[in-house]
C-alpha atoms as a PDB file:
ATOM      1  CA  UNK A   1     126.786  88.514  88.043  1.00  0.00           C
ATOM      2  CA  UNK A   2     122.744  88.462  87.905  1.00  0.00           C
ATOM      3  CA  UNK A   3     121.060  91.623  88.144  1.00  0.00           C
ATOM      4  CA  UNK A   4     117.553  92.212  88.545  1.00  0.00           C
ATOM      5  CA  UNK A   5     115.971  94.944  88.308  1.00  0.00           C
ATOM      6  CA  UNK A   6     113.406  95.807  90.808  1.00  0.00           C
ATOM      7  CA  UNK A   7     110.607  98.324  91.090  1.00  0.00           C
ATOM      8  CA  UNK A   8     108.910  98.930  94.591  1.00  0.00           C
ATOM      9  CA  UNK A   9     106.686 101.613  96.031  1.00  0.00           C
ATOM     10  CA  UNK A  10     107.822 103.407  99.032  1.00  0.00           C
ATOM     11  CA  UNK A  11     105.658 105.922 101.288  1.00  0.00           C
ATOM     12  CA  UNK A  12     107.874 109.051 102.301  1.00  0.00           C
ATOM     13  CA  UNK A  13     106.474 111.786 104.584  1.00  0.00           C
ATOM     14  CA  UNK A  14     107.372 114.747 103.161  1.00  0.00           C
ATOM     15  CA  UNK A  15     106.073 117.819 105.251  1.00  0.00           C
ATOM     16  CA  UNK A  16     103.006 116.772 106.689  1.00  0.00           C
ATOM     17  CA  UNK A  17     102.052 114.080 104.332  1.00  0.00           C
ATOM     18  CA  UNK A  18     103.156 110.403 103.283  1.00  0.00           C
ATOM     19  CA  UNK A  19     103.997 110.637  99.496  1.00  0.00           C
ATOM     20  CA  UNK A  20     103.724 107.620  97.694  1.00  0.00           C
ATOM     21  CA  UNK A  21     107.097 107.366  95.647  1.00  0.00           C
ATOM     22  CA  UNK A  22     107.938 104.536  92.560  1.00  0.00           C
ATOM     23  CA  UNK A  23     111.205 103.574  93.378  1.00  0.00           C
ATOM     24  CA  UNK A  24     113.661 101.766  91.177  1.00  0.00           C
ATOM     25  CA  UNK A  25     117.134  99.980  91.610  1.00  0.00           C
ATOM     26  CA  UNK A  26     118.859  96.830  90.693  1.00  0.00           C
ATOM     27  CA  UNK A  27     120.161  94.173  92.700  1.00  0.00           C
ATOM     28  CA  UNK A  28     123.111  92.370  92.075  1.00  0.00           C
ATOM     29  CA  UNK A  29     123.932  88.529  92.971  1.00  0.00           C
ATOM     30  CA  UNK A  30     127.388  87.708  92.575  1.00  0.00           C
ATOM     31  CA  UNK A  31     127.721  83.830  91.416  1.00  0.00           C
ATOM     32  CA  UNK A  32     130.303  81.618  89.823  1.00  0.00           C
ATOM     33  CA  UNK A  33     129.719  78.725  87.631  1.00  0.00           C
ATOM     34  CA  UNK A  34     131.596  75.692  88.571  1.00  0.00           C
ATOM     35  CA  UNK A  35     131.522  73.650  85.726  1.00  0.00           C
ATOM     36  CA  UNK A  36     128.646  71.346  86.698  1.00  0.00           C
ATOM     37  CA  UNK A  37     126.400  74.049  88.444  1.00  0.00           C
ATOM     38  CA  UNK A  38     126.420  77.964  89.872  1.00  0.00           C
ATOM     39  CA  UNK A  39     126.924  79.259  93.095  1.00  0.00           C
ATOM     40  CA  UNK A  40     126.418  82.652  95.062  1.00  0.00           C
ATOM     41  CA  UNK A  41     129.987  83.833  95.211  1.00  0.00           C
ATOM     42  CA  UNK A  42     129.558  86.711  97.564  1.00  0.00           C
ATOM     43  CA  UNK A  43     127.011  88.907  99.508  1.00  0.00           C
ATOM     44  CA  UNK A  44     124.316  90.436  96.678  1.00  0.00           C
ATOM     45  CA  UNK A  45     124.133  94.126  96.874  1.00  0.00           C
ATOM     46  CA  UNK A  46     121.995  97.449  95.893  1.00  0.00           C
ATOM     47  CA  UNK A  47     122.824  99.901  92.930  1.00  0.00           C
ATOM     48  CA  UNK A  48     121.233 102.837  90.858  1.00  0.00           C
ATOM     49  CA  UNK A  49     119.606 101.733  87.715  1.00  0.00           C
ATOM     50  CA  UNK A  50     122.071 101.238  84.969  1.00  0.00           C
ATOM     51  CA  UNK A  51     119.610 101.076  82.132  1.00  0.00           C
ATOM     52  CA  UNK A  52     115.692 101.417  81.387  1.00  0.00           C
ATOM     53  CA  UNK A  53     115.174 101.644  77.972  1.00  0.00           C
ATOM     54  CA  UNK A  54     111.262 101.657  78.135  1.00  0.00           C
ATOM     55  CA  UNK A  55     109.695 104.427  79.474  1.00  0.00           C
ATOM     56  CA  UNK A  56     107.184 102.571  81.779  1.00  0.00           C
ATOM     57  CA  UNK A  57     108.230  98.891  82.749  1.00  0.00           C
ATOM     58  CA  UNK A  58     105.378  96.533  83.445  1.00  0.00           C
ATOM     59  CA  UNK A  59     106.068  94.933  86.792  1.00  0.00           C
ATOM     60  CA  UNK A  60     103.403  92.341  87.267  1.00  0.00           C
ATOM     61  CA  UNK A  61     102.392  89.763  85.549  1.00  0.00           C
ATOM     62  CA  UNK A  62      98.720  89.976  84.372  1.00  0.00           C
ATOM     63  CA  UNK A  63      97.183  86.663  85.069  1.00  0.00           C
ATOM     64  CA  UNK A  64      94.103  86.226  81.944  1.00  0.00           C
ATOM     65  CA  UNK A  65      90.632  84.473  82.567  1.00  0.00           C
ATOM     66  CA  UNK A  66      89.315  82.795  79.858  1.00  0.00           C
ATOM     67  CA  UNK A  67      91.156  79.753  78.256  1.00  0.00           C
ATOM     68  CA  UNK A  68      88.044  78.706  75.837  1.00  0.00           C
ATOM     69  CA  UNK A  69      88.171  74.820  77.605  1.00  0.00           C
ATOM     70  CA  UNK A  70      84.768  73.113  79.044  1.00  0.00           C
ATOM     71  CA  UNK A  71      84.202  73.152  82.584  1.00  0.00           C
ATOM     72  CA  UNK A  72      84.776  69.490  82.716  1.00  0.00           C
ATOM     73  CA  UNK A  73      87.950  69.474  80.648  1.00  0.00           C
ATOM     74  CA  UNK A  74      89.135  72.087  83.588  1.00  0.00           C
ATOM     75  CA  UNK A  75      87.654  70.549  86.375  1.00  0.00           C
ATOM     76  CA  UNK A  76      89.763  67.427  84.752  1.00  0.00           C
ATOM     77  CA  UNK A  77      93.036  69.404  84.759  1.00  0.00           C
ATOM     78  CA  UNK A  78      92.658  70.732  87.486  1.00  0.00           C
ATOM     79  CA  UNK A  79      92.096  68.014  89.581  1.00  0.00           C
ATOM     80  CA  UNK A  80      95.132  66.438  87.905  1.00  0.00           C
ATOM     81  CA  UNK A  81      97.633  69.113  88.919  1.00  0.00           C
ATOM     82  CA  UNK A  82      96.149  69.383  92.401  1.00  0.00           C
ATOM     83  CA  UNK A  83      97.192  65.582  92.565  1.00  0.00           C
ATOM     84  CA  UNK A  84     100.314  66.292  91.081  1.00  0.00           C
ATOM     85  CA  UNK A  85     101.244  69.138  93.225  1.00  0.00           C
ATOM     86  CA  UNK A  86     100.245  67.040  96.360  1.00  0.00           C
ATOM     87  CA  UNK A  87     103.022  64.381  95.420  1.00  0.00           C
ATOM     88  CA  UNK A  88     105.100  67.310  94.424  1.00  0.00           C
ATOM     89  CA  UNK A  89     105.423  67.968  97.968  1.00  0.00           C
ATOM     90  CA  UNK A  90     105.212  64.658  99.724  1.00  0.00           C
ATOM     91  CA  UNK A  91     106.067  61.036  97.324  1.00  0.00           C
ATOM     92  CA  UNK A  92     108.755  61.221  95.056  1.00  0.00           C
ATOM     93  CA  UNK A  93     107.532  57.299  94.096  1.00  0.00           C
ATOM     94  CA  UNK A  94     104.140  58.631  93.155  1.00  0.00           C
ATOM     95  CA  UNK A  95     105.429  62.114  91.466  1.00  0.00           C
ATOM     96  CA  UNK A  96     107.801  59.370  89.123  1.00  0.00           C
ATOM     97  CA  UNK A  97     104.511  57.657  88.090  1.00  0.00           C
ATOM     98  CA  UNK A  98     102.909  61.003  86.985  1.00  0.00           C
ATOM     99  CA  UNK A  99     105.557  62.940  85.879  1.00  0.00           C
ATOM    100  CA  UNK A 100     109.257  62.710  83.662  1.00  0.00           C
ATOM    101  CA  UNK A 101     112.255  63.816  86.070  1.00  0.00           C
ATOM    102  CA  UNK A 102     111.026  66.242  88.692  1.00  0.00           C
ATOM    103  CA  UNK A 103     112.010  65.965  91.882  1.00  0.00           C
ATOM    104  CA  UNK A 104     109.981  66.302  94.811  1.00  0.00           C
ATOM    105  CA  UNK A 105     110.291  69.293  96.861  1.00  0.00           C
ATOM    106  CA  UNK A 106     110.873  68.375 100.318  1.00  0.00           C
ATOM    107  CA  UNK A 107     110.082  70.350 103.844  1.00  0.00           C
ATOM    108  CA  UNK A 108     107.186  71.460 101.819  1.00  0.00           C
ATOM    109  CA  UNK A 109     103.162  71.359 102.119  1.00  0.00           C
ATOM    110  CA  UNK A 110     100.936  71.853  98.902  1.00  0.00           C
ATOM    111  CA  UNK A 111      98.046  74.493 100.056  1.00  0.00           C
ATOM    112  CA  UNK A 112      95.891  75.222  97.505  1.00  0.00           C
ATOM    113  CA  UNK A 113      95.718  75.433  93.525  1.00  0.00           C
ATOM    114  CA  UNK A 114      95.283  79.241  93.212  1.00  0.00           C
ATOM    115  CA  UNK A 115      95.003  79.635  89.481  1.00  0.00           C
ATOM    116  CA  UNK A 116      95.149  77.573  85.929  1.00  0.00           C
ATOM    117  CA  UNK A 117      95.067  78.495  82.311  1.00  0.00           C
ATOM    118  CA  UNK A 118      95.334  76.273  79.815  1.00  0.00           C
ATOM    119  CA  UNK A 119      96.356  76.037  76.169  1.00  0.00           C
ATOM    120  CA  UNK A 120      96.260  73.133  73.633  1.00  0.00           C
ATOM    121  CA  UNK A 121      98.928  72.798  71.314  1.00  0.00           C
ATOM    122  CA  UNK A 122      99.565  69.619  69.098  1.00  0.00           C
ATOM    123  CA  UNK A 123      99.640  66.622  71.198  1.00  0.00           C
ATOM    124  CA  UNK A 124     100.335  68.434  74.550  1.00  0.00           C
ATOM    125  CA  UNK A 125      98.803  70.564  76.638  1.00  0.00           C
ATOM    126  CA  UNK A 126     100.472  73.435  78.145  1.00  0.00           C
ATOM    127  CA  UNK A 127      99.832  74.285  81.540  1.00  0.00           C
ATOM    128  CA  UNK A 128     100.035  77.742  83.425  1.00  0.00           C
ATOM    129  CA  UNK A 129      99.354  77.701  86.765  1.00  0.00           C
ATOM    130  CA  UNK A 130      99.878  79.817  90.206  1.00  0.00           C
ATOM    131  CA  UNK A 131     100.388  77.197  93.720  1.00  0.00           C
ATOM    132  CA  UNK A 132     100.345  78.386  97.204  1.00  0.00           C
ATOM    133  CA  UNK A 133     102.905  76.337  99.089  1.00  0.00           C
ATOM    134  CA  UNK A 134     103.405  76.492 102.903  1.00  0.00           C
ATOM    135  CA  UNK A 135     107.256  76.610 104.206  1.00  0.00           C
ATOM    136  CA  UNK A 136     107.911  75.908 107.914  1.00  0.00           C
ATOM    137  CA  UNK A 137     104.167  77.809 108.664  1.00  0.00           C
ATOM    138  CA  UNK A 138     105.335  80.127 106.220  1.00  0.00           C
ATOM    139  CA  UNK A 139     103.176  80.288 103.072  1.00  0.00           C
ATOM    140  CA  UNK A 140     104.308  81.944  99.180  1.00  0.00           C
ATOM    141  CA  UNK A 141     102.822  81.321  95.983  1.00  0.00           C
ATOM    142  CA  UNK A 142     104.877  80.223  92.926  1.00  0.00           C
ATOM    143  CA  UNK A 143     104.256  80.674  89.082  1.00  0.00           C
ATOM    144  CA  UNK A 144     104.485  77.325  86.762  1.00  0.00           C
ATOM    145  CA  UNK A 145     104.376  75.989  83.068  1.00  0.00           C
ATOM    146  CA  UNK A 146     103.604  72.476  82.850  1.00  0.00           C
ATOM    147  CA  UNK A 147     103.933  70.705  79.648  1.00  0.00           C
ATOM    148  CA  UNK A 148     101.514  67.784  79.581  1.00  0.00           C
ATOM    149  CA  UNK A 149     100.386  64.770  77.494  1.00  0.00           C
ATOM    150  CA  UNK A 150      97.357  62.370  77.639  1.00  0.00           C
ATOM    151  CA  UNK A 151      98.360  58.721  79.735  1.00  0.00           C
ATOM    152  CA  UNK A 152      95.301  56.789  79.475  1.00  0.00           C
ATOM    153  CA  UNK A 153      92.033  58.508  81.292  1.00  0.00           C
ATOM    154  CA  UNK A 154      94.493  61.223  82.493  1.00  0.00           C
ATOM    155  CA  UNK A 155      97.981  63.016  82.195  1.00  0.00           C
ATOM    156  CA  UNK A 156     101.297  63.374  82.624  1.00  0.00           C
ATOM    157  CA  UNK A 157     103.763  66.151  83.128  1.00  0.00           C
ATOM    158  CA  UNK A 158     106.603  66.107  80.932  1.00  0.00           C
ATOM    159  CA  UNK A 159     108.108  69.126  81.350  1.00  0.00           C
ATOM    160  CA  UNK A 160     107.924  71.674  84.131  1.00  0.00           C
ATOM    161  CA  UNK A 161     109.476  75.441  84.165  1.00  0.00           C
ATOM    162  CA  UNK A 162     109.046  78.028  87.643  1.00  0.00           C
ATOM    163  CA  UNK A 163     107.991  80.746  85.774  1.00  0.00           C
ATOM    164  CA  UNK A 164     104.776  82.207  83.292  1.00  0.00           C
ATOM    165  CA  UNK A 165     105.510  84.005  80.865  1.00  0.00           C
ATOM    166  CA  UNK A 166     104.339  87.242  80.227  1.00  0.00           C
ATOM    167  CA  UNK A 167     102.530  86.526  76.880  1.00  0.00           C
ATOM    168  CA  UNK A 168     101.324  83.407  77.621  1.00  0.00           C
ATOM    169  CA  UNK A 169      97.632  83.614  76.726  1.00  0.00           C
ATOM    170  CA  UNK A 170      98.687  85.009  73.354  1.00  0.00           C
ATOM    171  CA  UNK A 171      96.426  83.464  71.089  1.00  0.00           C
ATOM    172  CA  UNK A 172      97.815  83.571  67.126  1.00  0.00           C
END
């Protein structure tokens, strides 16, 4: 069983006003592993909140400005993981030249490269970056950490993970 816990905000009239309630509850998604993979084993469902240990939970993800690169090293990047994002969604032969093992994403259009923040660290550089994709006229935006190495006058991705995490422009 996954459960997630989710947080919303809900307007309720309450006399003669609409009352802006925080409103939390988790959702469950039933799923069985079959030995090579998961799979949703039944209909996900609603229940109260079993556990919130902190006393305010952050619910977004706080997206920092200043990664301490040059503008061209950026513009560089950037341009690089607009390319990549545009075979991402349309040439799995090009995405293999460019990257190590990700698949292209089909039924998919690359829109635009909403936000990057970058961080050296040893030989790689690790990229953070938000992508608005468009779905059947349908458009979402998705979070991503790239892993990336120099190949020649540009890069490569060598790893690549959905998600950004919370602390990433932690700086030690």
């Amino acid at each position: 069983m996954a459960t997630y816990e989710v947080h919303y905000i809900q307007l309720v009239k309450e006399e003669k006003d609409n009352v802006e309630k925080k409103l939390s509850i988790d959702f469950n998604i039933p799923f069985t592993n079959t030995g090579n993979g998961y799979y949703v084993s039944g209909l996900p469902w609603f229940s109260n909140l079993t556990d919130n240990q902190a006393d305010e939970v952050k619910t977004t993800l706080e997206l920092g400005n200043d990664d301490h690169l040059s503008t061209q090293s950026k513009e560089k990047l950037d341009k690089f993981l607009e390319l990549f994002f545009i075979n991402y969604t349309t040439d799995q032969s090009n995405l293999d030249l460019i990257s190590d093992g990700v698949p292209m994403l089909e039924n998919t259009t690359f829109k635009t490269l909403d936000y990057t923040y970058y961080k050296e660290e040893k030989e790689n550089i690790i990229a953070y970056a938000q992508v608005t994709f468009d779905v059947s006229g349908s458009t979402h935006s998705e979070n991503f950490t790239l892993t990336l190495s120099k190949k020649g006058k540009s890069y490569y991705v060598n790893q690549l993970n959905h998600t950004i995490p919370t602390n990433y422009a932690y700086t030690k």
